[in-house]
C-alpha atoms as a PDB file:
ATOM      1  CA  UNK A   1      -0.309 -10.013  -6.046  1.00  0.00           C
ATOM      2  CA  UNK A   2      -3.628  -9.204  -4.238  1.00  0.00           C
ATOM      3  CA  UNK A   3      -3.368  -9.144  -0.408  1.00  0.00           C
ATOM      4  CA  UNK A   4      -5.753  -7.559   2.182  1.00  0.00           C
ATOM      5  CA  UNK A   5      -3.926  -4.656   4.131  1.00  0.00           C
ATOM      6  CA  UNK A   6      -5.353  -3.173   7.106  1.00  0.00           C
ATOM      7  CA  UNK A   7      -4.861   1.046   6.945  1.00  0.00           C
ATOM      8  CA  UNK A   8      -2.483   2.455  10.098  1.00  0.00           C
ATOM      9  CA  UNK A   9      -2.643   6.095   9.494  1.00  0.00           C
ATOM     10  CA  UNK A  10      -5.656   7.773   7.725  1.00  0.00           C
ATOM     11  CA  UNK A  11      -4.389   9.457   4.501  1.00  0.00           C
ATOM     12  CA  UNK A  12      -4.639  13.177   4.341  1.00  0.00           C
ATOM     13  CA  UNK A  13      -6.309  15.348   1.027  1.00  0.00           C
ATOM     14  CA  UNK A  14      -2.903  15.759  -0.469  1.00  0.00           C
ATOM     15  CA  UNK A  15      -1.596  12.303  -0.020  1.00  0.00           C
ATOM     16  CA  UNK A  16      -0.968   9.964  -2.643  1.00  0.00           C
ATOM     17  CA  UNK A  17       0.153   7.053  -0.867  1.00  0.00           C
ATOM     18  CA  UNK A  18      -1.315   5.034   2.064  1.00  0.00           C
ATOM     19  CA  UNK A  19       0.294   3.131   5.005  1.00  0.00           C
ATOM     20  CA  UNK A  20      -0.531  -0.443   5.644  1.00  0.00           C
ATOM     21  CA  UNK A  21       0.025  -3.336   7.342  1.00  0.00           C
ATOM     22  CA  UNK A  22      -0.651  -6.695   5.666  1.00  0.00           C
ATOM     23  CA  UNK A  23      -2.839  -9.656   6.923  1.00  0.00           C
ATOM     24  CA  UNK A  24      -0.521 -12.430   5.927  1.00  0.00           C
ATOM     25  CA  UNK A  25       2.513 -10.242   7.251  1.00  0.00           C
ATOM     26  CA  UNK A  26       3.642 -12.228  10.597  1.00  0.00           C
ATOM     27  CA  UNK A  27       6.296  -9.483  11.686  1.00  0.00           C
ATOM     28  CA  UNK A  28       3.367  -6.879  11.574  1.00  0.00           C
ATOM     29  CA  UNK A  29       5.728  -4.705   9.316  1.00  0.00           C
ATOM     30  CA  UNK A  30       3.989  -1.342   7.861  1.00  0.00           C
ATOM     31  CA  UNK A  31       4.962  -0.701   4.254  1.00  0.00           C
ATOM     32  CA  UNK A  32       4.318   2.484   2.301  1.00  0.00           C
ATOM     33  CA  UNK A  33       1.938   1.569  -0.566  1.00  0.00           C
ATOM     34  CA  UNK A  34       1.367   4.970  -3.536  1.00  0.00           C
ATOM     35  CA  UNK A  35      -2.147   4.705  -4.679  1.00  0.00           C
ATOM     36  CA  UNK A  36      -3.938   7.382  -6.883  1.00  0.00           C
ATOM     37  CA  UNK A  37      -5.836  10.032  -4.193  1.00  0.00           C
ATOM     38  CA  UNK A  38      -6.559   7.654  -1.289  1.00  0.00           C
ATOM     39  CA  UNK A  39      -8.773  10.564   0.424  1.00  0.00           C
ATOM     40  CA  UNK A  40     -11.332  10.350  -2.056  1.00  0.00           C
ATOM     41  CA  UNK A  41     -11.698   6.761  -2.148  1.00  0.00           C
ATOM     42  CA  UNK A  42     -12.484   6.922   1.399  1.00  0.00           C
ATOM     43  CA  UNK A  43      -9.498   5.221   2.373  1.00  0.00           C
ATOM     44  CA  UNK A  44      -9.719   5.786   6.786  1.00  0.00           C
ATOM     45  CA  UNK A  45      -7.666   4.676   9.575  1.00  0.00           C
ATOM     46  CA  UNK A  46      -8.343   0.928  10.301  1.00  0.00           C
ATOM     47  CA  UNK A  47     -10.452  -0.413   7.136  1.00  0.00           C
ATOM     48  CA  UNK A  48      -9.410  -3.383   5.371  1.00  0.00           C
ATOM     49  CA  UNK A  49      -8.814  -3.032   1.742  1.00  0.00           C
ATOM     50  CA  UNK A  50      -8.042  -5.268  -0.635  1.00  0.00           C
ATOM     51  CA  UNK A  51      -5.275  -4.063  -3.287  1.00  0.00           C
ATOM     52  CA  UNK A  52      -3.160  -5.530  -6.164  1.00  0.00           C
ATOM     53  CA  UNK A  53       0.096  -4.990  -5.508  1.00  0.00           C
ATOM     54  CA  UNK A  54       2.968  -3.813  -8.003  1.00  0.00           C
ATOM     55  CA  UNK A  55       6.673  -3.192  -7.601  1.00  0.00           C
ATOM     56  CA  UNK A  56       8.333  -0.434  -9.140  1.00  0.00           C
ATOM     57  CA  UNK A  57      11.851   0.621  -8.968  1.00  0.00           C
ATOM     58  CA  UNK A  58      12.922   3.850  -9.197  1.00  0.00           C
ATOM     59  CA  UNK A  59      17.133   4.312 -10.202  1.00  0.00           C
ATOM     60  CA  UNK A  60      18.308   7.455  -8.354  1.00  0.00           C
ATOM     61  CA  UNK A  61      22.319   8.744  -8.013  1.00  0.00           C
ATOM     62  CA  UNK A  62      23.526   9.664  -5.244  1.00  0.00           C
ATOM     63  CA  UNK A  63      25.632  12.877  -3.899  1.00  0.00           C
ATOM     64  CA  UNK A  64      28.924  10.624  -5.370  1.00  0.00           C
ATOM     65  CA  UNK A  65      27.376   9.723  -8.228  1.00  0.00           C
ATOM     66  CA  UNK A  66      26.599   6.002  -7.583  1.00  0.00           C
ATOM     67  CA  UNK A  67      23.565   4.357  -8.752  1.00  0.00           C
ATOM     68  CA  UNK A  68      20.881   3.503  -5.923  1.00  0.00           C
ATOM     69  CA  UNK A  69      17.486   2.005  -6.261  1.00  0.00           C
ATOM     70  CA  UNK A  70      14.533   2.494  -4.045  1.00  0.00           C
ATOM     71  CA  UNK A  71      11.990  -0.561  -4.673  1.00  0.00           C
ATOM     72  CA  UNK A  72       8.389   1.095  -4.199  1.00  0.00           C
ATOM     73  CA  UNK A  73       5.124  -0.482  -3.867  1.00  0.00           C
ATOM     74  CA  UNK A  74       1.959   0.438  -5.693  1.00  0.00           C
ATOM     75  CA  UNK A  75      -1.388   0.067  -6.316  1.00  0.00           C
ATOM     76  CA  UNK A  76      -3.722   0.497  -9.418  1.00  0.00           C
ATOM     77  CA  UNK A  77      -6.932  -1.078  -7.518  1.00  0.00           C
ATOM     78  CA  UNK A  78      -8.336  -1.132  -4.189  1.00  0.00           C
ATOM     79  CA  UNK A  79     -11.427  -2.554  -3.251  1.00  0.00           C
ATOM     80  CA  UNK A  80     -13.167  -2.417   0.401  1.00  0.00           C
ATOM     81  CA  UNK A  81     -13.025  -6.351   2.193  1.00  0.00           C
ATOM     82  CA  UNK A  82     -16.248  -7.820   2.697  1.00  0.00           C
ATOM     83  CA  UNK A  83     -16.731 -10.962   5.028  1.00  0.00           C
ATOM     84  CA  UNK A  84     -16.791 -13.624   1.850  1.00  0.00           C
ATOM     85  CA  UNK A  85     -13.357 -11.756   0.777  1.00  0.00           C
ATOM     86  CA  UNK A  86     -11.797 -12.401   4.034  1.00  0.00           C
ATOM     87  CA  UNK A  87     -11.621 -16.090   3.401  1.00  0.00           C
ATOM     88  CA  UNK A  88     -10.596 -16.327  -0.139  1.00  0.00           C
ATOM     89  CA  UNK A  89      -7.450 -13.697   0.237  1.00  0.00           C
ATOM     90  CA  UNK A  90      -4.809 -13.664   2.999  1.00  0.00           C
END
């Protein structure tokens, strides 16, 4: 699903994940999206970007020995939003 998230905290070098908030998000919610080194795309504090978003889940046990799954969010591309972009994606 492609959606246009505005950055909240400027990645750092080491980073592999960014975190946004999305346009089309009402509650203003900031999610935790992983994206392949964020620093060197010139990810920064504030930009809009639009990204295709995946789910993955991830099946962990835990100290008991119980199943429990964490439901992450990632993305392959990113692409910088441009004026015509802001009207075609929410």
């Amino acid at each position: 699903m492609k959606l246009i998230a505005l950055i909240m905290e400027s990645p750092a070098p080491e980073d592999d994940f960014i975190i946004v908030e999305f346009r089309s998000d009402k509650s203003g919610q900031h999610f935790q999206v992983f994206i392949e080194q964020p620093f060197l795309k010139r990810i920064r504090k504030y930009d809009e970007w639009l990204l295709d978003i995946k789910f993955r889940s991830i099946v962990m046990k835990d100290l008991e020995g119980n199943k429990t799954y964490d439901t992450q969010l990632y993305s392959e591309m990113a692409v910088g939003v441009t004026d015509l972009m802001r009207k075609k994606y929410k």
